[in-house]
C-alpha atoms as a PDB file:
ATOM      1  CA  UNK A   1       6.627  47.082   0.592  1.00  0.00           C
ATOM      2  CA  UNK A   2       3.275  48.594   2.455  1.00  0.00           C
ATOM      3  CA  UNK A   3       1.225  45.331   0.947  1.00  0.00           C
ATOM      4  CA  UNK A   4       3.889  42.949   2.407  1.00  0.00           C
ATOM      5  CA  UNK A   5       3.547  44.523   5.858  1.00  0.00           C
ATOM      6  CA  UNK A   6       0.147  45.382   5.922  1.00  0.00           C
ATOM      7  CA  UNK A   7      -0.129  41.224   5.381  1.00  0.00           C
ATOM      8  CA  UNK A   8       1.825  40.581   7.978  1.00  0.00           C
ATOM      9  CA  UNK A   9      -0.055  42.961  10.178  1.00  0.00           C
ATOM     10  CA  UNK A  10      -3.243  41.071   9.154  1.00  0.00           C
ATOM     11  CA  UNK A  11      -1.493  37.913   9.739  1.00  0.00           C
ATOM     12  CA  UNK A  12      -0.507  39.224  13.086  1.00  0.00           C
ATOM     13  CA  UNK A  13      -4.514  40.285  14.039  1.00  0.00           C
ATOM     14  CA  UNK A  14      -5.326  36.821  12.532  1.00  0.00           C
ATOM     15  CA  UNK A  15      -3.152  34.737  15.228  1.00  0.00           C
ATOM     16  CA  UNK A  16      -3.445  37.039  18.039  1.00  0.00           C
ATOM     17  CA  UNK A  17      -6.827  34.548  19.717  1.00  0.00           C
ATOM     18  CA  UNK A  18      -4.548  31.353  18.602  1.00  0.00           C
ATOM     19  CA  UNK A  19      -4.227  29.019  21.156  1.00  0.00           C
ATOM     20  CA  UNK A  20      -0.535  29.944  22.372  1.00  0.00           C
ATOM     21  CA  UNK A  21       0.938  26.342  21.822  1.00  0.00           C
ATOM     22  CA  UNK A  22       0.037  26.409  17.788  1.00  0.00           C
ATOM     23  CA  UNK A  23       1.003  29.909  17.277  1.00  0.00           C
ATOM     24  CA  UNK A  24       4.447  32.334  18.228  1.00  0.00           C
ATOM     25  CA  UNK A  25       2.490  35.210  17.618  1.00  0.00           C
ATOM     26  CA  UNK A  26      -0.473  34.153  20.714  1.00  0.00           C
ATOM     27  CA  UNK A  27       2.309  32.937  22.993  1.00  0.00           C
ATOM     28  CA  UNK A  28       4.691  35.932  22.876  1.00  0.00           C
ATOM     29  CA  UNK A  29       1.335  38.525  22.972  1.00  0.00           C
ATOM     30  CA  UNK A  30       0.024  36.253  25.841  1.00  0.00           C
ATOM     31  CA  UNK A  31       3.665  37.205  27.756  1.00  0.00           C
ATOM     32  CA  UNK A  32       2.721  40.840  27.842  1.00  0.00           C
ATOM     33  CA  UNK A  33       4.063  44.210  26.268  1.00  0.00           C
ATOM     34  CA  UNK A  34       7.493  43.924  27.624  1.00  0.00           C
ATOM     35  CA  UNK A  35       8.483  40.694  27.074  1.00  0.00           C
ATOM     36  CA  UNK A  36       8.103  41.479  22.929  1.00  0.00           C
ATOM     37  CA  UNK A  37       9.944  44.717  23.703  1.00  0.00           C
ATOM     38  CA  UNK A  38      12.380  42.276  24.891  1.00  0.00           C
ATOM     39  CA  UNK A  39      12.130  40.693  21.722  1.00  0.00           C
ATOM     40  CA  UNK A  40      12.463  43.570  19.608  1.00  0.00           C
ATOM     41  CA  UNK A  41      15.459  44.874  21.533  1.00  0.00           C
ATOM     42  CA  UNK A  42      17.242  41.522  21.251  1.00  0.00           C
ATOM     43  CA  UNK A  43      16.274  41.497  17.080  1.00  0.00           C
ATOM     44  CA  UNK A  44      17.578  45.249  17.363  1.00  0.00           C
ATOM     45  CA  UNK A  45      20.792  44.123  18.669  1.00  0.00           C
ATOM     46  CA  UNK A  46      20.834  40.930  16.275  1.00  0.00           C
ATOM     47  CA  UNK A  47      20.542  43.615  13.475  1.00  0.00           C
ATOM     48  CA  UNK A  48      22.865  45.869  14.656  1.00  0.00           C
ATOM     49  CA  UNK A  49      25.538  43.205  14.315  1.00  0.00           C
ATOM     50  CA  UNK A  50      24.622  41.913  11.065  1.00  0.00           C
ATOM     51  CA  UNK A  51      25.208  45.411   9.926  1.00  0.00           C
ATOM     52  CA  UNK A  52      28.666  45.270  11.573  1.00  0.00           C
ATOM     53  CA  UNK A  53      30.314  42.175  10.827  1.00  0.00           C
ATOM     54  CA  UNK A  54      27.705  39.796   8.681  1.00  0.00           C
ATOM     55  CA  UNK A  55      26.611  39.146   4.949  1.00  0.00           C
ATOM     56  CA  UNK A  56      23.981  40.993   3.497  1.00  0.00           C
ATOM     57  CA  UNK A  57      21.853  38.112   3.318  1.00  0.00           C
ATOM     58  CA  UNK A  58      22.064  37.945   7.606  1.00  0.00           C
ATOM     59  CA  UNK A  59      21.385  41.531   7.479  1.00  0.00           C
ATOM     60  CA  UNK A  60      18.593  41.036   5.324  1.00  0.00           C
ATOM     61  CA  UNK A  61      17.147  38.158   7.738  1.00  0.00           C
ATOM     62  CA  UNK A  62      17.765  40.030  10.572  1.00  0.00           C
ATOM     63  CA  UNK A  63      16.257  43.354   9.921  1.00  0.00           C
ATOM     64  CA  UNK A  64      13.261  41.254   8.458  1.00  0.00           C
ATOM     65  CA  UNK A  65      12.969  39.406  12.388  1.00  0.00           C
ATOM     66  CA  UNK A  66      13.271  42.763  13.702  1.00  0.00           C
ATOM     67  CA  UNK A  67      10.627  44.520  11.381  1.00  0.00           C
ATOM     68  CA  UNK A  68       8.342  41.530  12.284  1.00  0.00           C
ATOM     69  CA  UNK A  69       8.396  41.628  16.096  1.00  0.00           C
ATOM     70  CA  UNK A  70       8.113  45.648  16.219  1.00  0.00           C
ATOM     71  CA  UNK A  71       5.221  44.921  14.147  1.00  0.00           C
ATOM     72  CA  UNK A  72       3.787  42.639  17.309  1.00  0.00           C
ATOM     73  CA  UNK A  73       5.139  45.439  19.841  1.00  0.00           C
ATOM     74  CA  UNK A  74       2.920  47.828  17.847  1.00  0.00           C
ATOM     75  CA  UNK A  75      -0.274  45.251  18.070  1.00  0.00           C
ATOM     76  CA  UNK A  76       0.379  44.983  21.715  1.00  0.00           C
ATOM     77  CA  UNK A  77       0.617  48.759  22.430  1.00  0.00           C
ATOM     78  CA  UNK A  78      -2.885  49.239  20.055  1.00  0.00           C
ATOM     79  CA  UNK A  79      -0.726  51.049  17.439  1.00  0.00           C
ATOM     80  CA  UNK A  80      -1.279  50.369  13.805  1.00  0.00           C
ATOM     81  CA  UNK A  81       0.922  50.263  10.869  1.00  0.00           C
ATOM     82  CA  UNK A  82      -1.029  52.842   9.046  1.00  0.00           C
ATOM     83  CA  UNK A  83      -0.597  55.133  11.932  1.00  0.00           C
ATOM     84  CA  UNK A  84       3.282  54.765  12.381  1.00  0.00           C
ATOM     85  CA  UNK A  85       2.956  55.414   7.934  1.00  0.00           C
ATOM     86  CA  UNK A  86       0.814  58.675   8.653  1.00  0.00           C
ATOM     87  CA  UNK A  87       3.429  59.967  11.464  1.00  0.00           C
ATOM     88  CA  UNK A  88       6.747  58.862   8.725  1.00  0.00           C
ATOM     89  CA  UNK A  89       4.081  60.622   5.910  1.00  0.00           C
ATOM     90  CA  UNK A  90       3.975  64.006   8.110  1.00  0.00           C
ATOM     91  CA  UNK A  91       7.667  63.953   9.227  1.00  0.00           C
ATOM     92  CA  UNK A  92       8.246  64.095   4.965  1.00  0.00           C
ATOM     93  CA  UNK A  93      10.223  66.755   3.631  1.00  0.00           C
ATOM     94  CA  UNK A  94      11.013  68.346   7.488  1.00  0.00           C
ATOM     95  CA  UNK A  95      14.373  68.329   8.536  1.00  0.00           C
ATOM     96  CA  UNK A  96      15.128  65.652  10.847  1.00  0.00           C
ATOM     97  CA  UNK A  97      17.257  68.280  12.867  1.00  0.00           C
ATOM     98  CA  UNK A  98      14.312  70.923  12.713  1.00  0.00           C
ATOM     99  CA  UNK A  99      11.866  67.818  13.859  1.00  0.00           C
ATOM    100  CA  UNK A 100      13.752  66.913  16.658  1.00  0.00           C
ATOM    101  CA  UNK A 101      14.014  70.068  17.852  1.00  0.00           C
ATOM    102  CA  UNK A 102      10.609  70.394  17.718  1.00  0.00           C
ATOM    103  CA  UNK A 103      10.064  67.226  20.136  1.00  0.00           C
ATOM    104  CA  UNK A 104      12.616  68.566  22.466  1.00  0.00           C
ATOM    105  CA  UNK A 105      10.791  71.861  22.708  1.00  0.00           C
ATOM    106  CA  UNK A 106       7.474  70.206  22.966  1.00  0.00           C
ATOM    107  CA  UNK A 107       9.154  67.836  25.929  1.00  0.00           C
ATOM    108  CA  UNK A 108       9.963  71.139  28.292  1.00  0.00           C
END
């Protein structure tokens, strides 16, 4: 799975000086930061009710879209796949009660 998103990551870098009417990735960068949150948000929701009340296969193609354009959100807010890895890699083996916590704590 990291080689197929790591790929589409480089694809992603590849497209992002595209001119924006040959390209999806270009045009939806050149909107800004929160029109692909937009994006994501709507894929989110997409998901969410593929989950619900689809087939696997539109929960398949759905999380996929979604996966994709948080992978552009991430490229827009300089974030890279291997970092968002290294954070799941550290959060490994911690209790996700005991790590939230932790963020609430760190929050006050």
């Amino acid at each position: 799975m990291r080689d197929t998103l790591f790929r589409l990551e480089h694809t992603i870098a590849q497209r992002v000086n595209a001119p924006t009417d040959k390209s999806y990735v270009a045009a939806l960068l050149a909107k800004g930061r929160g029109k692909i949150a937009q994006k994501v948000g709507e894929e989110a929701t997409e998901t969410i009710i593929a989950a619900l009340s689809g087939s696997k296969q539109e929960l398949t193609g759905e999380a996929a879209d979604l996966l994709f354009h948080l992978l552009l959100l991430l490229r827009a807010g300089g974030v890279s796949l291997d970092e968002v890895l290294d954070e799941l890699d550290r959060r490994d083996g911690v209790s996700g009660l005991l790590e939230k916590a932790a963020r609430a704590q760190s929050q006050e």
